[in-house]
Each structure stands twice: as structure tokens, then as C-alpha cells.
PDB file of N, CA and C in Angstrom:
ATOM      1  N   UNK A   1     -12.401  11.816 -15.038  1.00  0.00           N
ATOM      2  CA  UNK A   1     -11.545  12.886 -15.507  1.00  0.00           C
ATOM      3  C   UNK A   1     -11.664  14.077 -14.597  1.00  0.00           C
ATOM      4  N   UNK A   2     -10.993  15.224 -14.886  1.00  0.00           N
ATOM      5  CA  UNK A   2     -11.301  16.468 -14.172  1.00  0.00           C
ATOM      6  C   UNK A   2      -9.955  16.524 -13.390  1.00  0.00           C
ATOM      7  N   UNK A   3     -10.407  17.618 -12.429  1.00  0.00           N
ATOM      8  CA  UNK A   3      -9.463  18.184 -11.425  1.00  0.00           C
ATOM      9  C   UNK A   3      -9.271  17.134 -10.578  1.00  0.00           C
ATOM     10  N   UNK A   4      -9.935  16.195 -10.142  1.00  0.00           N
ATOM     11  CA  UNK A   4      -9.679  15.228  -8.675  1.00  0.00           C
ATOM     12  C   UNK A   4      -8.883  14.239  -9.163  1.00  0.00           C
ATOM     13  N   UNK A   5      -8.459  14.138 -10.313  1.00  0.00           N
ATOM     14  CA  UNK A   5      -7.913  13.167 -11.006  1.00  0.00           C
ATOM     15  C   UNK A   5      -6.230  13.861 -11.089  1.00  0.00           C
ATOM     16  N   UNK A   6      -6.040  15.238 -11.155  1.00  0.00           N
ATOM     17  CA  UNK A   6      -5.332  15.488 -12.073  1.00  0.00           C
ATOM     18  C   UNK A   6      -5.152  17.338 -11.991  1.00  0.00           C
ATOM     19  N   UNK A   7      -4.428  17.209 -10.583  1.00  0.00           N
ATOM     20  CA  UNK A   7      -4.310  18.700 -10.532  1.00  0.00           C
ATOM     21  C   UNK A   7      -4.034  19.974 -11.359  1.00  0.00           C
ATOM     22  N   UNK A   8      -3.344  19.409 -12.567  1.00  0.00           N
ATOM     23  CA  UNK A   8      -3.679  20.796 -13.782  1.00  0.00           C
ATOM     24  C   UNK A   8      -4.344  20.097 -14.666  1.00  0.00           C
ATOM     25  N   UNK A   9      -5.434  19.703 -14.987  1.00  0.00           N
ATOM     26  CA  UNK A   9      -6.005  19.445 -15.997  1.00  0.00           C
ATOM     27  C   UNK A   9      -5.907  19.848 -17.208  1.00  0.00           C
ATOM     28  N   UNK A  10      -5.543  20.977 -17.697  1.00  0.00           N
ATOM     29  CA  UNK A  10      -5.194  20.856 -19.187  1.00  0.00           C
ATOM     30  C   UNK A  10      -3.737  21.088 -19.318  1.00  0.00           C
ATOM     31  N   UNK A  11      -2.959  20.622 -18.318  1.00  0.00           N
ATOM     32  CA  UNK A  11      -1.496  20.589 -18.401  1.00  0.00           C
ATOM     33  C   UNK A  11      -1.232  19.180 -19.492  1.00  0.00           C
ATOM     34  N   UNK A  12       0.477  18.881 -19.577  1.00  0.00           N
ATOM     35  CA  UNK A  12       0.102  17.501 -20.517  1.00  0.00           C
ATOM     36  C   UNK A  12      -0.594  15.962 -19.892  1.00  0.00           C
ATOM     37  N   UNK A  13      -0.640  15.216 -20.925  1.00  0.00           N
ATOM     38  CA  UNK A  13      -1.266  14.215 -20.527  1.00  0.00           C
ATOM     39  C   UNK A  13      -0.641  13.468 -21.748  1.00  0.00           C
ATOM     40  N   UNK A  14      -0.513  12.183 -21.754  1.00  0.00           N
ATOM     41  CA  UNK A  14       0.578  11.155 -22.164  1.00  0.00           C
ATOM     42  C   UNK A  14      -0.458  10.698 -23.329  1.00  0.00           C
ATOM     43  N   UNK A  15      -0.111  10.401 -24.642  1.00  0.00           N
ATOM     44  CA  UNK A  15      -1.536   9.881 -25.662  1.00  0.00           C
ATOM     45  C   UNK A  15      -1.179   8.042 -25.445  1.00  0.00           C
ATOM     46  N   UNK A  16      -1.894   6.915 -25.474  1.00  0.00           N
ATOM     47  CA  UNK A  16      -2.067   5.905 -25.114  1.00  0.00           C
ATOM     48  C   UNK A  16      -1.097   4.748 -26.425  1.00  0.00           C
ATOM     49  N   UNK A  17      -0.170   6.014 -26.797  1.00  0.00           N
ATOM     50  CA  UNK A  17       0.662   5.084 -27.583  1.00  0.00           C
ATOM     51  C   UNK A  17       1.878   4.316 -26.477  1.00  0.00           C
ATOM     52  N   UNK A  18       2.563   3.509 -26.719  1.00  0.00           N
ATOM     53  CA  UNK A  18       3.705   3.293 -25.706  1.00  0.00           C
ATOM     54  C   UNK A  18       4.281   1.833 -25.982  1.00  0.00           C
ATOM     55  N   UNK A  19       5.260   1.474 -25.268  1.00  0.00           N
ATOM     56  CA  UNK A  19       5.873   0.483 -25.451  1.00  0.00           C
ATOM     57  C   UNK A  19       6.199  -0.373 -23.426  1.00  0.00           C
ATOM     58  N   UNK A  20       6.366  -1.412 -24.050  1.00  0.00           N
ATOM     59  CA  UNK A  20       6.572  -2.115 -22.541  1.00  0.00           C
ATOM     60  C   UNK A  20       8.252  -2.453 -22.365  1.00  0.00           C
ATOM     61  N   UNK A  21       8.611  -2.323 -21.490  1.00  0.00           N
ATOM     62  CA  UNK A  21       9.923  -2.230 -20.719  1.00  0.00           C
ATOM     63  C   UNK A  21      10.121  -4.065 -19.962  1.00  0.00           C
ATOM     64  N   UNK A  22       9.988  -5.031 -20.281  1.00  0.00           N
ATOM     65  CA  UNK A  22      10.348  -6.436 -20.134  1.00  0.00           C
ATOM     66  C   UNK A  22      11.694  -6.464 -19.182  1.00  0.00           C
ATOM     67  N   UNK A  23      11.526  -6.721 -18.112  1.00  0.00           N
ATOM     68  CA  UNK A  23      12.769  -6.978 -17.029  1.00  0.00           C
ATOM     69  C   UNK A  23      12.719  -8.383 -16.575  1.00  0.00           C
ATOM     70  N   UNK A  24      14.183  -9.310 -16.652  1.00  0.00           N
ATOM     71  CA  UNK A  24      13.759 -10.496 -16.348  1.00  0.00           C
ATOM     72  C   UNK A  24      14.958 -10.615 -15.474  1.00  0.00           C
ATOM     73  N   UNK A  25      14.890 -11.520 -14.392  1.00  0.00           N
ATOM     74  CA  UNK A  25      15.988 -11.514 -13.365  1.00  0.00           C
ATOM     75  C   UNK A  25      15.784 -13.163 -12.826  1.00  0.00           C
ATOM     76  N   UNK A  26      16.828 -13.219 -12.211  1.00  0.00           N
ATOM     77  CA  UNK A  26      17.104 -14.543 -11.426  1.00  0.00           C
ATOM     78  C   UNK A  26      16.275 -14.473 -10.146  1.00  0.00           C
ATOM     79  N   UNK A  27      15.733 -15.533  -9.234  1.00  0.00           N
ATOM     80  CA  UNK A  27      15.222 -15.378  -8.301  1.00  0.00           C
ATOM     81  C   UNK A  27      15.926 -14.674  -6.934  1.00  0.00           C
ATOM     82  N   UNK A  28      15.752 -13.654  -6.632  1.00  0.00           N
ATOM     83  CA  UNK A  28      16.340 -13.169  -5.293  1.00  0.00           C
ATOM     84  C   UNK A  28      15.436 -13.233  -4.443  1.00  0.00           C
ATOM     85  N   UNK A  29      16.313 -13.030  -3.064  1.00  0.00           N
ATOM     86  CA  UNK A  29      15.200 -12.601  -1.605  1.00  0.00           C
ATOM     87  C   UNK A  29      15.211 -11.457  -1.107  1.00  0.00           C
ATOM     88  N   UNK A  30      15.158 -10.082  -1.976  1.00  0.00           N
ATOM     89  CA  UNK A  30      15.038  -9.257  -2.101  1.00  0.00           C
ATOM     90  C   UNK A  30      14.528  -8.446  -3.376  1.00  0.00           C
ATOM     91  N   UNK A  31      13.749  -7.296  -3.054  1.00  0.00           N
ATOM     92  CA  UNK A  31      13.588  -5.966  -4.217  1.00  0.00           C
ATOM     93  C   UNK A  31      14.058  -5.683  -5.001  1.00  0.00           C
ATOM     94  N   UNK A  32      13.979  -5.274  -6.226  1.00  0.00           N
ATOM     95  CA  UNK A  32      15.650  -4.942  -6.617  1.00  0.00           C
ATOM     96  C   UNK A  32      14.853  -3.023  -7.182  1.00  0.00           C
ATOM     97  N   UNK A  33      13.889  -2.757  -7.024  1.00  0.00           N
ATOM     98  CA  UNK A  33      13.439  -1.944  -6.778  1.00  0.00           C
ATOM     99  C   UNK A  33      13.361  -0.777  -5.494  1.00  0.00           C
ATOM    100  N   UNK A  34      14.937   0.476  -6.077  1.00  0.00           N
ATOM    101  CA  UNK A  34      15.149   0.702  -4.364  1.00  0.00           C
ATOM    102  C   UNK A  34      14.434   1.980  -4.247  1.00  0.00           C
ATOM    103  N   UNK A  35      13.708   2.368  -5.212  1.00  0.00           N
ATOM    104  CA  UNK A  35      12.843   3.624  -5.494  1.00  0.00           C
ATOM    105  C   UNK A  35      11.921   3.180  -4.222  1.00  0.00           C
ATOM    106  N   UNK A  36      11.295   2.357  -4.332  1.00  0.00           N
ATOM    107  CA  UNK A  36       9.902   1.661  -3.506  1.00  0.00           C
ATOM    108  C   UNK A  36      10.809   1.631  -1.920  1.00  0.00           C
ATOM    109  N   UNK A  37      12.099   1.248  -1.489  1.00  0.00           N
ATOM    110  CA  UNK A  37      12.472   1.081  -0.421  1.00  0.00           C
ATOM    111  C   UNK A  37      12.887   2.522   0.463  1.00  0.00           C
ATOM    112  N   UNK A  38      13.251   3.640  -0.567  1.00  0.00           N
ATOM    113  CA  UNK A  38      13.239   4.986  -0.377  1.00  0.00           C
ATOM    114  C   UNK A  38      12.531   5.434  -0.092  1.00  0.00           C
ATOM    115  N   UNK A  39      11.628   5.579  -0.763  1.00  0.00           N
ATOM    116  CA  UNK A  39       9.777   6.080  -0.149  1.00  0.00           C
ATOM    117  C   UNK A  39       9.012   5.331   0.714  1.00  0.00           C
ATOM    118  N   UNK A  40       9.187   3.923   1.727  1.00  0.00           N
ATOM    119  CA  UNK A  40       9.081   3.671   2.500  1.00  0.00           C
ATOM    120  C   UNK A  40       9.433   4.694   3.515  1.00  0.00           C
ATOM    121  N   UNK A  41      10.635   4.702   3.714  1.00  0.00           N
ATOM    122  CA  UNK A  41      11.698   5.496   4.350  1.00  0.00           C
ATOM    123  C   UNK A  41      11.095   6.843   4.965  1.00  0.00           C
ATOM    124  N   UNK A  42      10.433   7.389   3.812  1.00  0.00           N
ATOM    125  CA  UNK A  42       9.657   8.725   4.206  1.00  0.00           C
ATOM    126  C   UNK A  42       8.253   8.738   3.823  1.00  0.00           C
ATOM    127  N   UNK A  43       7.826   8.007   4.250  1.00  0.00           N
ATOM    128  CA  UNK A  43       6.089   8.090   4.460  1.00  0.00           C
ATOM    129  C   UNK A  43       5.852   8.602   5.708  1.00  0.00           C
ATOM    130  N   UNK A  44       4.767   9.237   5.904  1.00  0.00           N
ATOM    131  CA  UNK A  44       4.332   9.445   7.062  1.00  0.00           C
ATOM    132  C   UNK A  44       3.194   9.753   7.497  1.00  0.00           C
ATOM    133  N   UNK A  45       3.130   9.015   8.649  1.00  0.00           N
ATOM    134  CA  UNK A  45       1.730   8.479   8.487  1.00  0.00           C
ATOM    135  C   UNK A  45       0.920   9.750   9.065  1.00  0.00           C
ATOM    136  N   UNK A  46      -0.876   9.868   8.489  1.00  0.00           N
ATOM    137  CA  UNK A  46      -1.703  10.763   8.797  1.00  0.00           C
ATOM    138  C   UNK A  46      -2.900  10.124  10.070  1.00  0.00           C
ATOM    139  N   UNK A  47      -3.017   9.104   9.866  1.00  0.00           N
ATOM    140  CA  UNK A  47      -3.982   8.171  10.540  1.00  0.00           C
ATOM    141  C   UNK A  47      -3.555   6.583   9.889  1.00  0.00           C
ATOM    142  N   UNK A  48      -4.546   6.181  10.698  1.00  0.00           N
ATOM    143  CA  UNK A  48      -4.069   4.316  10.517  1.00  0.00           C
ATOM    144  C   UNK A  48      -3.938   4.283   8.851  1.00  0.00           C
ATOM    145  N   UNK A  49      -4.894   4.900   8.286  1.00  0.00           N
ATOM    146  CA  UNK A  49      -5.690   4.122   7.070  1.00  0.00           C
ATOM    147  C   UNK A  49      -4.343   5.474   5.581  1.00  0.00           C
ATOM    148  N   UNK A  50      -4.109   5.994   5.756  1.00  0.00           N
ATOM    149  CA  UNK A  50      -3.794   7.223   4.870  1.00  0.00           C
ATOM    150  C   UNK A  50      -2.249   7.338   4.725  1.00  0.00           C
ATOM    151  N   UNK A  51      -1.262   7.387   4.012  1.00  0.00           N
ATOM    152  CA  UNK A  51      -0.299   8.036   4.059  1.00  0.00           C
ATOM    153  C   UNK A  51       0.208   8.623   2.993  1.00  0.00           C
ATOM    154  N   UNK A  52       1.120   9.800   3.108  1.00  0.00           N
ATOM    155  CA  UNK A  52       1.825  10.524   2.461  1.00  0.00           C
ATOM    156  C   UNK A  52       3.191  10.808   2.226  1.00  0.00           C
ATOM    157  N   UNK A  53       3.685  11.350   1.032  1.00  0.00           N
ATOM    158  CA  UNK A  53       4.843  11.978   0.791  1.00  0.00           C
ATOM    159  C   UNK A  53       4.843  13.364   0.609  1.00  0.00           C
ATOM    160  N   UNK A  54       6.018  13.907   1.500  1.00  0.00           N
ATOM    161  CA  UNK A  54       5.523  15.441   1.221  1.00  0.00           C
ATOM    162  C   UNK A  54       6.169  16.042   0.042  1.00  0.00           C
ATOM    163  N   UNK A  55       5.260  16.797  -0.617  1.00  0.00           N
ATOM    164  CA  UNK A  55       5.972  17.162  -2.256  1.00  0.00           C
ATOM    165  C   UNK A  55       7.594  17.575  -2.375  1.00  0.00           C
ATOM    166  N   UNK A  56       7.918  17.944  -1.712  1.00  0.00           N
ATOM    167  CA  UNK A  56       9.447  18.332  -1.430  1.00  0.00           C
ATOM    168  C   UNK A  56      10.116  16.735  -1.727  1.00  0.00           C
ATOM    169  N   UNK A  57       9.601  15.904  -1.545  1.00  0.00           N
ATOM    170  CA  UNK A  57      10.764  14.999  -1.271  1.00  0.00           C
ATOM    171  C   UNK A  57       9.663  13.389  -1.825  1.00  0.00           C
ATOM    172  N   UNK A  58      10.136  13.810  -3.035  1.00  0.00           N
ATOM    173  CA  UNK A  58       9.220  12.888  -3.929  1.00  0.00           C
ATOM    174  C   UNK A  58      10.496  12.134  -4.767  1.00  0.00           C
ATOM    175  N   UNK A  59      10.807  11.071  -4.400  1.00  0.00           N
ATOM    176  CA  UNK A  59      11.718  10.338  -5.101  1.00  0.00           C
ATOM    177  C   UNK A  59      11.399   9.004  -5.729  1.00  0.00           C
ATOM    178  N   UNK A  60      10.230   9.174  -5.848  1.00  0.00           N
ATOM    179  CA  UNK A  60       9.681   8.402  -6.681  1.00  0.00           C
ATOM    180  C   UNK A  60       8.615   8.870  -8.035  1.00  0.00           C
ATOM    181  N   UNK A  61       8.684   7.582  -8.668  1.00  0.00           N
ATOM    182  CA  UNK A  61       7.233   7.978 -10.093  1.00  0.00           C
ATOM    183  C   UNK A  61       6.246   7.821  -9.397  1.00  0.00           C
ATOM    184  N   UNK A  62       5.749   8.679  -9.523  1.00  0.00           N
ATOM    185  CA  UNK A  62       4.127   8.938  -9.388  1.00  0.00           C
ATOM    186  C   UNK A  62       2.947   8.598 -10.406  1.00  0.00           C
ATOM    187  N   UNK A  63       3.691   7.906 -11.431  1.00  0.00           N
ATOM    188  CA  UNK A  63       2.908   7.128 -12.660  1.00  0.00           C
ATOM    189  C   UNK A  63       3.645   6.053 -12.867  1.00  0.00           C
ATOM    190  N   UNK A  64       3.005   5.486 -13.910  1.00  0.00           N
ATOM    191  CA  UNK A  64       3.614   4.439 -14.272  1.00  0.00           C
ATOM    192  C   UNK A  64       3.912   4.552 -15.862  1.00  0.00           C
ATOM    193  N   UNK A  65       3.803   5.886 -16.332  1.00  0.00           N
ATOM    194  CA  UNK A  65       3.641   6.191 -17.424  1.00  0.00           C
ATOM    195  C   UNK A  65       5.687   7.260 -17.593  1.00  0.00           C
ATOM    196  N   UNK A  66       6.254   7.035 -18.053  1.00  0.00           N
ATOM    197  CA  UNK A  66       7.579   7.689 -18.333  1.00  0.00           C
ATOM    198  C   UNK A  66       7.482   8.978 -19.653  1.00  0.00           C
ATOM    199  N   UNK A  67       7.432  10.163 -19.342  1.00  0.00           N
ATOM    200  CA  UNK A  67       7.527  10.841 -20.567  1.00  0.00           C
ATOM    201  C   UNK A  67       9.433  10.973 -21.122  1.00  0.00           C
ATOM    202  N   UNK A  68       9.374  10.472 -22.531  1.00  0.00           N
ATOM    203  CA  UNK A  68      11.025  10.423 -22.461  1.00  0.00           C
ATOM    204  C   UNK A  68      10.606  10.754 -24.100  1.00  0.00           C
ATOM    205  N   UNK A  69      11.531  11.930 -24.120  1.00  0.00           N
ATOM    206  CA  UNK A  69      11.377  12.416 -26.028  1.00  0.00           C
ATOM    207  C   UNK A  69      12.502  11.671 -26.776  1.00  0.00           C
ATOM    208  N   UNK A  70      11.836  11.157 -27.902  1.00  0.00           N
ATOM    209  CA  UNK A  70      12.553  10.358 -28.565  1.00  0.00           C
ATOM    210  C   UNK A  70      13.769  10.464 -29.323  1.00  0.00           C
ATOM    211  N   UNK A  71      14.531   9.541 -29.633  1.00  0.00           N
ATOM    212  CA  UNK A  71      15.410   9.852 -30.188  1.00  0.00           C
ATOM    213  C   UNK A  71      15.776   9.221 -31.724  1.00  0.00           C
ATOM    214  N   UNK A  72      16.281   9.835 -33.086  1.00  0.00           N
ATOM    215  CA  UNK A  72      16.607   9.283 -34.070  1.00  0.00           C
ATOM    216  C   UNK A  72      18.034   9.280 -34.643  1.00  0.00           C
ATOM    217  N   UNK A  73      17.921   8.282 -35.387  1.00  0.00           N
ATOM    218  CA  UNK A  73      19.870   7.948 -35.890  1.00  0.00           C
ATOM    219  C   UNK A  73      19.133   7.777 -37.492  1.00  0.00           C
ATOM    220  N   UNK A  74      20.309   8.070 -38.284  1.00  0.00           N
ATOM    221  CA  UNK A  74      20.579   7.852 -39.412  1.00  0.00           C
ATOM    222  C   UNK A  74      21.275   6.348 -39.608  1.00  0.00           C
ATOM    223  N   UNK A  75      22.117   6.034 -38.634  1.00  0.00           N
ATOM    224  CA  UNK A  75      22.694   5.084 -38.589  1.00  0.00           C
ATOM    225  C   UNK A  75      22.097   3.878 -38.003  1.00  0.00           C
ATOM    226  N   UNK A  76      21.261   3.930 -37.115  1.00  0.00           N
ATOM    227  CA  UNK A  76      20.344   2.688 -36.806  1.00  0.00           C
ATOM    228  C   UNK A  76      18.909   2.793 -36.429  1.00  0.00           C
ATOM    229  N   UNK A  77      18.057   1.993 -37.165  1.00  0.00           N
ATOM    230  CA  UNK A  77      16.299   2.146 -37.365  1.00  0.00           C
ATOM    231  C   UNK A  77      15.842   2.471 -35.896  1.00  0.00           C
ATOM    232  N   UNK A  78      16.461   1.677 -34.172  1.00  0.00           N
ATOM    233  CA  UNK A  78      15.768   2.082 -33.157  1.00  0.00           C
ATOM    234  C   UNK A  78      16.920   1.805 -32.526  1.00  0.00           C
ATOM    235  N   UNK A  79      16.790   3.473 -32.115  1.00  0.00           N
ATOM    236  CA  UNK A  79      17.948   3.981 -31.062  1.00  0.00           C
ATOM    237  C   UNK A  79      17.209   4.524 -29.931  1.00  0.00           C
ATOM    238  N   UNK A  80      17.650   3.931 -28.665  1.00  0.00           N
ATOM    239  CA  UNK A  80      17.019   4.462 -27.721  1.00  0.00           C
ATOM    240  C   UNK A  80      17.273   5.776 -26.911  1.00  0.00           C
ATOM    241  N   UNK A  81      16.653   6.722 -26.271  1.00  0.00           N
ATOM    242  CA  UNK A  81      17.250   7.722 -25.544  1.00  0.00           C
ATOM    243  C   UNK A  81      17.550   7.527 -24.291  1.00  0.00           C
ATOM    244  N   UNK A  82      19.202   7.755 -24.318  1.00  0.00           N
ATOM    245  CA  UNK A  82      19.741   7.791 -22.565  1.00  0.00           C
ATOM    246  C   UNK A  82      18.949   7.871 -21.670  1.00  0.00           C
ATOM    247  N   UNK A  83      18.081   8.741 -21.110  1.00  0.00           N
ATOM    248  CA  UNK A  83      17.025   8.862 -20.579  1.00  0.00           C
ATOM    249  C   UNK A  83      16.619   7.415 -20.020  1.00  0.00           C
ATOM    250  N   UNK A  84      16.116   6.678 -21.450  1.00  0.00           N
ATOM    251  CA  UNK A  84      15.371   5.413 -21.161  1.00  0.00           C
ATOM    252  C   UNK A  84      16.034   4.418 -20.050  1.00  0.00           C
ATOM    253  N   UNK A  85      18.018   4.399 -20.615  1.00  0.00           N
ATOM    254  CA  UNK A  85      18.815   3.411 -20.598  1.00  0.00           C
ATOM    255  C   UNK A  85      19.110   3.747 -18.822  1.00  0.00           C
ATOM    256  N   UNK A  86      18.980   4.959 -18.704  1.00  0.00           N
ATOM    257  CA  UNK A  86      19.574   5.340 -17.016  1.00  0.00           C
ATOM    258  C   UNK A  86      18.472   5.175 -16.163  1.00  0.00           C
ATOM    259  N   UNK A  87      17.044   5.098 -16.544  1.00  0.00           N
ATOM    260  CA  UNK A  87      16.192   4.613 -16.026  1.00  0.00           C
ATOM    261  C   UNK A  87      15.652   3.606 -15.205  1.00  0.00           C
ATOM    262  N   UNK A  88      16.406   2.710 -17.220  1.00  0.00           N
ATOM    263  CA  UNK A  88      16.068   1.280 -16.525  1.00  0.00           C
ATOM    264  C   UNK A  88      17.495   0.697 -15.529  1.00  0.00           C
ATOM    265  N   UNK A  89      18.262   1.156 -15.648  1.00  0.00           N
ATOM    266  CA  UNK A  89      19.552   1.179 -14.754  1.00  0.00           C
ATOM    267  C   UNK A  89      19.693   1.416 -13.162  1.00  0.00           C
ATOM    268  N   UNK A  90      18.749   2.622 -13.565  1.00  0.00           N
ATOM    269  CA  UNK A  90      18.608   3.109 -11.778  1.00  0.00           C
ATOM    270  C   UNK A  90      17.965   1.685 -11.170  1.00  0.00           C
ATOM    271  N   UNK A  91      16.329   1.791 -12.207  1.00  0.00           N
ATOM    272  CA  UNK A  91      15.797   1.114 -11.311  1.00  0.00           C
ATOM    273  C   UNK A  91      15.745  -0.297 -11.006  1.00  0.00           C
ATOM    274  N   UNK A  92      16.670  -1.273 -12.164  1.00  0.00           N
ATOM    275  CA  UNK A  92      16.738  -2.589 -11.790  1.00  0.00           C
ATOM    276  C   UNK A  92      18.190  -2.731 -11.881  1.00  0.00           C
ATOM    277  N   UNK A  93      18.971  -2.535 -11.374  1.00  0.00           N
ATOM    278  CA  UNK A  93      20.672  -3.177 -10.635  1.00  0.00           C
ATOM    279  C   UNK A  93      21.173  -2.097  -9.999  1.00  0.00           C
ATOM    280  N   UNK A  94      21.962  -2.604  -9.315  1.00  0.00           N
ATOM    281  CA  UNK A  94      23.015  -2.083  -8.313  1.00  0.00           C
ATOM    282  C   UNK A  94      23.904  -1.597  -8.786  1.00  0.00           C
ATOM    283  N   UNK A  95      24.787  -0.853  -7.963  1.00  0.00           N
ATOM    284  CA  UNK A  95      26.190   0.310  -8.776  1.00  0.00           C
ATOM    285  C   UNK A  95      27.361  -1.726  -8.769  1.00  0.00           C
ATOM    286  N   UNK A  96      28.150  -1.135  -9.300  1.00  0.00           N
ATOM    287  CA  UNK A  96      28.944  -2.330 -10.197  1.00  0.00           C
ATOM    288  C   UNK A  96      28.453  -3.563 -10.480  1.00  0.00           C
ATOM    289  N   UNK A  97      27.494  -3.770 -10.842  1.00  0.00           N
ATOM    290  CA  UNK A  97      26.884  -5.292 -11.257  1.00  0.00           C
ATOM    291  C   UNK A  97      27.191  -5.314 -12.166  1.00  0.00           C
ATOM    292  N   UNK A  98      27.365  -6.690 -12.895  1.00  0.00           N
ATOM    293  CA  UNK A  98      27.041  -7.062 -14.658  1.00  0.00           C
ATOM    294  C   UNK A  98      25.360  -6.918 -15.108  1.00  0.00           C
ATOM    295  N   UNK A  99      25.335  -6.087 -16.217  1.00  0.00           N
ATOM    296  CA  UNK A  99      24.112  -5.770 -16.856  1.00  0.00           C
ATOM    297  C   UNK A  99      24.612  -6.452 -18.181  1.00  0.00           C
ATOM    298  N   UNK A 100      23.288  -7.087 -18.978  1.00  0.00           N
ATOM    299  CA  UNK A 100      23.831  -8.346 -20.400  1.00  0.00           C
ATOM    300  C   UNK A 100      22.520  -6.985 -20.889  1.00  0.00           C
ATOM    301  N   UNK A 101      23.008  -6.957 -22.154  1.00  0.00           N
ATOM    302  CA  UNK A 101      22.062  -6.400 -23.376  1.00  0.00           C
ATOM    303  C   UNK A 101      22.175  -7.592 -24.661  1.00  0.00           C
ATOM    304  N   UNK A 102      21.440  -8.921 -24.179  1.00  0.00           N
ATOM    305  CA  UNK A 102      22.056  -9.481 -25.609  1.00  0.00           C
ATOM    306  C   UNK A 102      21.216  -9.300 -27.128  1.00  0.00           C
ATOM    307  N   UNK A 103      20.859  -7.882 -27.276  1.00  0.00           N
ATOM    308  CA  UNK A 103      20.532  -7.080 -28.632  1.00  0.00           C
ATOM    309  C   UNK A 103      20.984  -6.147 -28.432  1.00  0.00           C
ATOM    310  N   UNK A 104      22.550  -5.642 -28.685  1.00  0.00           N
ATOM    311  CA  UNK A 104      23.216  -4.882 -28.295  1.00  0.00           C
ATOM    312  C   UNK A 104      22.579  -3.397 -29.446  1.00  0.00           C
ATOM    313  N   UNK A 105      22.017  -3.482 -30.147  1.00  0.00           N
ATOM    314  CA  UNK A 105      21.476  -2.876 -31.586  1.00  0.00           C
ATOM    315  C   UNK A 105      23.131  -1.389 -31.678  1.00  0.00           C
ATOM    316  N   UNK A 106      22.787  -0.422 -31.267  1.00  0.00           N
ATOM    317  CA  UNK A 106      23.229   0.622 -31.856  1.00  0.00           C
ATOM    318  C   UNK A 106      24.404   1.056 -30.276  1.00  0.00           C
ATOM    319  N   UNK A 107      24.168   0.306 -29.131  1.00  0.00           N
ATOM    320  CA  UNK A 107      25.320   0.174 -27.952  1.00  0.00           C
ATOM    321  C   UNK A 107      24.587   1.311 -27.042  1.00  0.00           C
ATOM    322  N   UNK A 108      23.887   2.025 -27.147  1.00  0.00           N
ATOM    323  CA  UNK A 108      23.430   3.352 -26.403  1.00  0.00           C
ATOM    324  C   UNK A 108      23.048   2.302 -24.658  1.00  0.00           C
ATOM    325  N   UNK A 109      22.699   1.660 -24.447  1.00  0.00           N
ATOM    326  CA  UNK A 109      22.228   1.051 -23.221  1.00  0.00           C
ATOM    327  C   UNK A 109      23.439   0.392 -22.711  1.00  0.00           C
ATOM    328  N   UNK A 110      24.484  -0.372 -23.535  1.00  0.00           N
ATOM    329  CA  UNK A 110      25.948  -0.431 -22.921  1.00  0.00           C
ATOM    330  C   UNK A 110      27.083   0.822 -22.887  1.00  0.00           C
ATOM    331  N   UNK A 111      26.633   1.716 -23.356  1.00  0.00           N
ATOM    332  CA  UNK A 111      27.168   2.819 -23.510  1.00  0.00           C
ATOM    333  C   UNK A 111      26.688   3.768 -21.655  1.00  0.00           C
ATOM    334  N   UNK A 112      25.649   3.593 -21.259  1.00  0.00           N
ATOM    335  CA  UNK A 112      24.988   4.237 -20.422  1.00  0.00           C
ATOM    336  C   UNK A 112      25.273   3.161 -18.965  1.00  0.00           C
ATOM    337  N   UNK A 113      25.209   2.067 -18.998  1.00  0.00           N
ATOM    338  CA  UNK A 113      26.118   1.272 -18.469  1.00  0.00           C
ATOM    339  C   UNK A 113      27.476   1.500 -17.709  1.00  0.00           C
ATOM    340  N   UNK A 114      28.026   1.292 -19.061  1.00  0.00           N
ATOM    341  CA  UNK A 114      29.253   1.839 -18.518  1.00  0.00           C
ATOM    342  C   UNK A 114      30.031   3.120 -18.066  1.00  0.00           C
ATOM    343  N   UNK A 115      29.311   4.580 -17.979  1.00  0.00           N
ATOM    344  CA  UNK A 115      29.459   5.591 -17.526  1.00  0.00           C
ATOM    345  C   UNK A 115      28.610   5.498 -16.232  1.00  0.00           C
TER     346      UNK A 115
END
């Protein structure tokens, strides 16, 4: 714990509740992760062993942890927040692909989709 961990230390910190995000795809010969191919792009190197991104130009998560405030409906038990749906959008398909939701629940993820 501490500062070397965690440059503001009593800034927030995520509590160890959470849920998992399940992505399943067909076999490609490629990434489909273009966050990771972006920040290739701008690394730069310090020595053999070290590299960096300079804070200016951070286009990637730096966790693996997503803070996204939740959202509730009257109309359906689990509604997800946009947030979540453009997320998982960015980061697994391409601009005009077919995306399948087959638990369409309350439409918010085909809704986000299609805008």
C-alpha cells in the first residue's frame, strides 16, 4: 500500500465488489483490442528495459478496474449504464460491424450500438 503504489493515496479507491465483463469472439488473426495498438504507437522508450507514456497522452486504462456509477429503472431489475455499453463497444468491434446482444433485457446496449 502507500504512496509507491498509488500517487494520491487517500484519493478514491474502488471497494472489491464488481462484476466480470465475458467477451466471446470468433477466431481472428488479429487484436480486436485497438486501445493496446494505440499505446504501442506512443511508447517511448527510456532504456532497453523501461518504457513510458507521457501523461498528456494516455489513451489507455491504466487499471483494469472501470469506475462507472450505476444506473436504476423502475421498469427493468438490471439496466446497464451507457458508460458500460460504449465501453464495451469501443473496446471490442469496429465502427459498422454487427454486434448480437442475445439478452436484449431493457435495449440500453442496442440502443448504444446503434448511435
Amino acid at each position: 500500500g502507500g504512496y509507491l503504489q498509488n500517487k494520491k493515496p487517500l484519493g478514491y479507491k474502488p471497494n472489491c465488489v464488481s462484476e466480470s465483463l465475458l467477451v466471446y469472439r470468433k477466431k481472428a488473426p488479429f487484436l480486436l483490442d485497438k486501445n493496446i495498438k494505440i499505446a504501442e504507437k506512443r511508447l517511448k522508450p527510456i532504456n532497453k528495459i523501461i518504457l513510458y507514456l507521457e501523461k498528456k497522452e494516455l489513451p489507455i486504462e491504466t487499471t483494469n478496474c472501470w469506475y462507472i456509477t450505476p444506473k436504476s429503472s423502475k421498469d427493468h431489475p438490471a439496466v446497464f449504464p451507457e458508460s458500460l455499453c460504449e465501453r464495451a463497444l469501443n473496446y471490442y468491434s469496429f465502427e459498422n460491424e454487427v454486434v448480437c446482444d442475445p439478452f436484449a433485457g431493457s435495449g440500453t446496449f442496442g440502443m448504444v450500438a446503434k448511435s
